[in-house]
Protein backbone atom coordinates (compact mmCIF):
# COMPACT_ATOMS: atom_id res chain seq x y z
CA UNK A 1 0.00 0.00 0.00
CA UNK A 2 1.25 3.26 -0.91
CA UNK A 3 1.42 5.87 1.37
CA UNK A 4 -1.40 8.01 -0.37
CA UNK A 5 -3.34 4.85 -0.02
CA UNK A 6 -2.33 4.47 3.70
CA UNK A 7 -3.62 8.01 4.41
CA UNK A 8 -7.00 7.87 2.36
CA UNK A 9 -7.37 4.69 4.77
CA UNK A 10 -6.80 6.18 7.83
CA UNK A 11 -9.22 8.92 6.64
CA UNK A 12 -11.98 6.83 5.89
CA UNK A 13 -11.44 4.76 9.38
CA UNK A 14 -11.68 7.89 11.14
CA UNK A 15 -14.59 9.12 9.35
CA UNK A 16 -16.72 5.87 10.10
CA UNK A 17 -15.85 6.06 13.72
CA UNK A 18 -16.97 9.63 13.45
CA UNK A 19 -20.46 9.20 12.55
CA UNK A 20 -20.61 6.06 15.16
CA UNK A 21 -20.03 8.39 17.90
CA UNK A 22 -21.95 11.18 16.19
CA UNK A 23 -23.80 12.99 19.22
CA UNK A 24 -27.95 12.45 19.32
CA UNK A 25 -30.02 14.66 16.86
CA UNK A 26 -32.27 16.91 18.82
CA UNK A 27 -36.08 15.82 18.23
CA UNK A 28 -38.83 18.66 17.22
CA UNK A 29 -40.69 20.22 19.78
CA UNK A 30 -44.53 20.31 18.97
CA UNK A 31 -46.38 23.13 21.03
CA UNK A 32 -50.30 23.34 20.31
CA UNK A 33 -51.78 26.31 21.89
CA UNK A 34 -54.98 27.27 20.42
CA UNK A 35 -54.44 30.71 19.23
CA UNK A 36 -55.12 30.03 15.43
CA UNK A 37 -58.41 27.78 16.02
CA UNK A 38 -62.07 28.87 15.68
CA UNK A 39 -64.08 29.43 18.72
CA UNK A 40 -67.34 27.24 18.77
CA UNK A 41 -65.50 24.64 16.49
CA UNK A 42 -64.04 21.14 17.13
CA UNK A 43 -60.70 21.67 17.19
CA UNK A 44 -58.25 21.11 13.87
CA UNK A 45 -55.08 20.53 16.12
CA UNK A 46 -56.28 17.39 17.69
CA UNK A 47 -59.23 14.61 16.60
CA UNK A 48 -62.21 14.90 18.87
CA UNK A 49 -62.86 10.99 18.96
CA UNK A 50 -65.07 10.17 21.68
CA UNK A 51 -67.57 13.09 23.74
CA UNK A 52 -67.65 16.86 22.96
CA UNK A 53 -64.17 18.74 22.32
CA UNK A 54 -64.78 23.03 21.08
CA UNK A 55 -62.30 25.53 21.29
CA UNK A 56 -63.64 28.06 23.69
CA UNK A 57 -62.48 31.71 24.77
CA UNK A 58 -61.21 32.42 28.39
CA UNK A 59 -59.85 35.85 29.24
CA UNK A 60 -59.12 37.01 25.70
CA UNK A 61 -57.56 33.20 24.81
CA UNK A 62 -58.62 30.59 22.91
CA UNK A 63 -58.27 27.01 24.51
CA UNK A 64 -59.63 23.69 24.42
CA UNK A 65 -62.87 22.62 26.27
CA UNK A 66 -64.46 19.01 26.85
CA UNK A 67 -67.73 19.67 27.75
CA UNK A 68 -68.99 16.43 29.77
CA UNK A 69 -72.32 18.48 31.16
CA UNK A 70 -74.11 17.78 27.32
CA UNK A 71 -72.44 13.91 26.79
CA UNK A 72 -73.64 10.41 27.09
CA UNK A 73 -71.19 7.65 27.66
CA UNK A 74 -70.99 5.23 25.04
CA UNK A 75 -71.37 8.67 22.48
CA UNK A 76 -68.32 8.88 20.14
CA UNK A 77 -67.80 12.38 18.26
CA UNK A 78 -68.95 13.35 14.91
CA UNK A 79 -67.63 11.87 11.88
CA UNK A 80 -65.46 9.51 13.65
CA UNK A 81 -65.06 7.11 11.14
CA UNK A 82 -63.65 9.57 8.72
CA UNK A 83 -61.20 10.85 11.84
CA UNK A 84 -60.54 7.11 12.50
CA UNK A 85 -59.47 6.59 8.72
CA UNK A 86 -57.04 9.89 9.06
CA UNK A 87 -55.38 8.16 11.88
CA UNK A 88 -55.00 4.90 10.82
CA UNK A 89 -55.24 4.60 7.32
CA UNK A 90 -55.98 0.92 6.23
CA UNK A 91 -56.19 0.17 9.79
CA UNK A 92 -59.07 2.36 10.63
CA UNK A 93 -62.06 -0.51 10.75
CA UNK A 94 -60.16 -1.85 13.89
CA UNK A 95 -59.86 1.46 15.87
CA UNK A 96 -63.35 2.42 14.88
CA UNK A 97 -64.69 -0.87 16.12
CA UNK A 98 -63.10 -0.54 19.31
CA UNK A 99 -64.06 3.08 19.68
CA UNK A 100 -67.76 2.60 19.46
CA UNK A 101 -67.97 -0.39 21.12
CA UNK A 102 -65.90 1.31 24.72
CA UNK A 103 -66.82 4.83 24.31
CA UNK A 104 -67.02 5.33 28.08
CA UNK A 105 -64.05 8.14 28.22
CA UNK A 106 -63.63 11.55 26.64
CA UNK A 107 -60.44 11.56 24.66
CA UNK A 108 -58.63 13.65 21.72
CA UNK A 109 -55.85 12.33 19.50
CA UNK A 110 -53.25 14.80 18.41
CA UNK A 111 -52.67 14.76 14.35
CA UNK A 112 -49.17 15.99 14.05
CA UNK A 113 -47.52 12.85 16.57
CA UNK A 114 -48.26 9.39 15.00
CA UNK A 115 -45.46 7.90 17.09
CA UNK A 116 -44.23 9.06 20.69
CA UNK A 117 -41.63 6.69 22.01
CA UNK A 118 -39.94 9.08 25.05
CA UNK A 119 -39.74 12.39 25.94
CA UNK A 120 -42.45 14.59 27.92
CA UNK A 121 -46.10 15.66 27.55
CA UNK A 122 -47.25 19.06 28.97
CA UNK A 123 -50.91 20.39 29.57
CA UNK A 124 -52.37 23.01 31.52
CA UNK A 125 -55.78 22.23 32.90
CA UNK A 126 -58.60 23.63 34.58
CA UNK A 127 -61.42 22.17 36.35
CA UNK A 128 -64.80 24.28 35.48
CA UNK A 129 -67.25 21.96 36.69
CA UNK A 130 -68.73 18.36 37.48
CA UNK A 131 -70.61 16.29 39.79
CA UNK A 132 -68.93 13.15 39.83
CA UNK A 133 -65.28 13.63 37.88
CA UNK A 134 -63.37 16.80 36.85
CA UNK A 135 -60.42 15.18 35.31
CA UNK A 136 -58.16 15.88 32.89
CA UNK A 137 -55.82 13.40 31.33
CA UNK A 138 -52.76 12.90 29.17
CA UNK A 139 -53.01 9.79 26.81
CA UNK A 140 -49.81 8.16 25.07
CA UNK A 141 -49.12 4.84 23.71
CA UNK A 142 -52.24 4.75 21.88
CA UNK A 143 -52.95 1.85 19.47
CA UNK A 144 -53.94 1.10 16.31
CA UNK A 145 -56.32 -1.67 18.21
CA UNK A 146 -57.67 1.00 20.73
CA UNK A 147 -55.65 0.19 23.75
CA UNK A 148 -53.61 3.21 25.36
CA UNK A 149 -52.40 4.70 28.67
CA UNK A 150 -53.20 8.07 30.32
CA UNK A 151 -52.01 9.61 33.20
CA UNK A 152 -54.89 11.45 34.91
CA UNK A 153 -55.42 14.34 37.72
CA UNK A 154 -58.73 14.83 39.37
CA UNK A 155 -59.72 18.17 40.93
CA UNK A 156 -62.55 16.28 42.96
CA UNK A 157 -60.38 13.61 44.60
CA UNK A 158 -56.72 14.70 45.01
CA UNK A 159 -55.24 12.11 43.35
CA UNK A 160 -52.69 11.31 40.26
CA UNK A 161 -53.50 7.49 38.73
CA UNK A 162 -51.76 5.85 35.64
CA UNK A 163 -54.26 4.09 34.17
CA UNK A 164 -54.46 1.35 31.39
CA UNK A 165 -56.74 0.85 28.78
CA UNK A 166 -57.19 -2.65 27.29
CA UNK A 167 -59.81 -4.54 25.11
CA UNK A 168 -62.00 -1.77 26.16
CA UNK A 169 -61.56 -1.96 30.45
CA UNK A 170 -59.89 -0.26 32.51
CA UNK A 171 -57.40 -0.76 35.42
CA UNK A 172 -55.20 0.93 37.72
CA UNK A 173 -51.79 0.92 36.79
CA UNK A 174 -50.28 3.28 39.52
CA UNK A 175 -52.10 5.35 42.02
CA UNK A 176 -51.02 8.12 43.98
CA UNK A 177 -53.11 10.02 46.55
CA UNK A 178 -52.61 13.74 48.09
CA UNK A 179 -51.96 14.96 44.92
CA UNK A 180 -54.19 18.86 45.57
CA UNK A 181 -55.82 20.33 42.22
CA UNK A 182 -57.86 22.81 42.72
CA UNK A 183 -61.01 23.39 40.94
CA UNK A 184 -61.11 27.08 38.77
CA UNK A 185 -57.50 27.17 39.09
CA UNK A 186 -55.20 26.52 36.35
CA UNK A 187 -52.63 23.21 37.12
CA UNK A 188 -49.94 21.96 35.15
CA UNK A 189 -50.09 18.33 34.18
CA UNK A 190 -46.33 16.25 32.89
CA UNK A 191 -45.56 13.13 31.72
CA UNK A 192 -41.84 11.91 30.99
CA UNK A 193 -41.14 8.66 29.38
CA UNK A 194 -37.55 7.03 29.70
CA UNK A 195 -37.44 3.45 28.10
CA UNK A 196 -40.28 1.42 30.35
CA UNK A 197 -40.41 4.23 33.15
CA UNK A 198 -42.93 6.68 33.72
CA UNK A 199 -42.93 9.63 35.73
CA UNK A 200 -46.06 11.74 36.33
CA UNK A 201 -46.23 15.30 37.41
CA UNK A 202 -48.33 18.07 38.66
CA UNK A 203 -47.56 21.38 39.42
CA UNK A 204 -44.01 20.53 38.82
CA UNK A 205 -43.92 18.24 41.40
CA UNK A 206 -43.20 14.17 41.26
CA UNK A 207 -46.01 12.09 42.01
CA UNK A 208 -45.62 9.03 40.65
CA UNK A 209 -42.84 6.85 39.23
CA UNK A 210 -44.11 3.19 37.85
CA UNK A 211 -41.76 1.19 35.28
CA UNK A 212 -43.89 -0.58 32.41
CA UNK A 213 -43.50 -3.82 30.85
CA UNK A 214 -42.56 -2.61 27.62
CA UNK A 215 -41.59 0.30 26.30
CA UNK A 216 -44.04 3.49 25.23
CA UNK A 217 -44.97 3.35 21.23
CA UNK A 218 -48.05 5.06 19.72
CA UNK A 219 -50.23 8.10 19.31
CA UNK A 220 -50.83 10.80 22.11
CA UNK A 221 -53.56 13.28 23.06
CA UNK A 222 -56.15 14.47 25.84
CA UNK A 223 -58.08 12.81 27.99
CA UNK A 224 -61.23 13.09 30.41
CA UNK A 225 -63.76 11.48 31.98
CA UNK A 226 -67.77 11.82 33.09
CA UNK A 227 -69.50 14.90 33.49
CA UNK A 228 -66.39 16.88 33.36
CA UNK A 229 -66.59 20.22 32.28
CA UNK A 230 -62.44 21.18 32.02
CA UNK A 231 -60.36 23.54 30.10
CA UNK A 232 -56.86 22.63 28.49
CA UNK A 233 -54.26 24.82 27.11
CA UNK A 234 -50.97 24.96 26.17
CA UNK A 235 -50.61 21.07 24.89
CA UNK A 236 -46.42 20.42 24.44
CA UNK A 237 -45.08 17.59 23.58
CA UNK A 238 -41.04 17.33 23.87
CA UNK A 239 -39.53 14.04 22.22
CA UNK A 240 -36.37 12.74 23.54
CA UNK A 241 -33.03 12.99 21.45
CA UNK A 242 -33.27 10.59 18.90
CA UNK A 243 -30.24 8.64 18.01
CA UNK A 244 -28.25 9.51 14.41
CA UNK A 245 -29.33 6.92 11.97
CA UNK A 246 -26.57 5.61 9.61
């Protein structure tokens, strides 16, 4: 080997160990606030799919309302077999089917994340009004067959509970009591995602830590429950660095 040769070698060695090391590529942030949407509308950010999602106006800002005071369980939101096909393409039939058969929960899918593996999920909430539930929810790992997970806060009973959603029950995952949300105040809901662990916060504080059995993969959105009457606003969602793909 000559010793032109030698150094083009050494070059491209150095090169490929480069790009193995290569440092993470930051992920996009998506922040959905609101501000463009129509009051009185559904809104266009996220896919009302079961009970009654409108933007609403609240001290000069728009943000999202579920309205739980005018919906019957077992009601899934207009056109939701044309919002099911948007989500899932050829897959739709099975997430419709699921849908209308458990429509017990208020829930909203966001359009622009078809795939949240890690990172965190920011809401503000507040709780207007309801009689038996004024909870607001953030929903992740959501699946082409229905299933999903949300973390939810209550402003009636001072709790923070992970809960699971699967073939169309539901169960307690992890539940946390004296966790204080006031009603007609506004709260800050997180999720983080690591690998299998969760972490669930409110007001900035740690709650709840649970580790799953497998890891996180699937759609997000919003999530509620009864005859809750809440407001949302300020919907973030922060992937985690993704690794450089060679």
């Amino acid at each position: 080997m000559t010793m032109g040769q030698s150094v083009r070698a050494i070059a491209v060695l150095a090169l490929g160990f480069t790009s193995m090391v290569q440092p993470a590529v930051a992920a996009q942030q998506t922040n959905i606030d609101f501000s463009s949407e129509t009051a009185g509308a559904e809104p266009k950010s996220l896919v009302a799919v079961v009970g009654i999602w409108r933007i609403e106006s609240e001290g000069g800002k728009n943000v999202l309302a579920v309205d739980g005071r005018q919906w019957k369980e077992g009601q899934s939101s207009a056109g939701v077999a044309d919002k099911a096909r948007a989500l899932y393409g050829e897959r739709y039939a099975e997430f419709l089917d699921r849908v209308q058969a458990y429509a017990y929960y208020p829930y909203t899918v966001a359009k622009e994340v078809e795939d949240f593996r890690a990172g965190e999920i920011t809401v503000r909430f507040e709780g207007l009004s309801g009689r038996i539930d004024q909870g607001a929810g953030i929903l992740f790992n959501l699946k082409p067959n229905g299933d999903y997970l949300t973390l939810r806060a209550n402003c009636l009973e001072n709790n923070l509970v992970l809960w699971k959603f699967e073939k169309g029950k539901r169960s307690s995952v992890s539940w946390v009591r004296n966790a204080p949300a006031a009603s007609k105040q506004w709260h800050d809901l997180k999720v983080r995602i690591s690998g299998t662990k969760v972490e669930g916060y409110l007001d900035g504080k740690l709650y709840l830590e649970h580790t799953l059995p497998a890891p996180v993969s699937g759609r997000i959105g919003l999530w509620s429950k009864a005859d809750s009457y809440m407001h949302f606003s300020d919907y973030t969602v922060t992937p985690a660095d993704l690794p450089t793909q060679h």
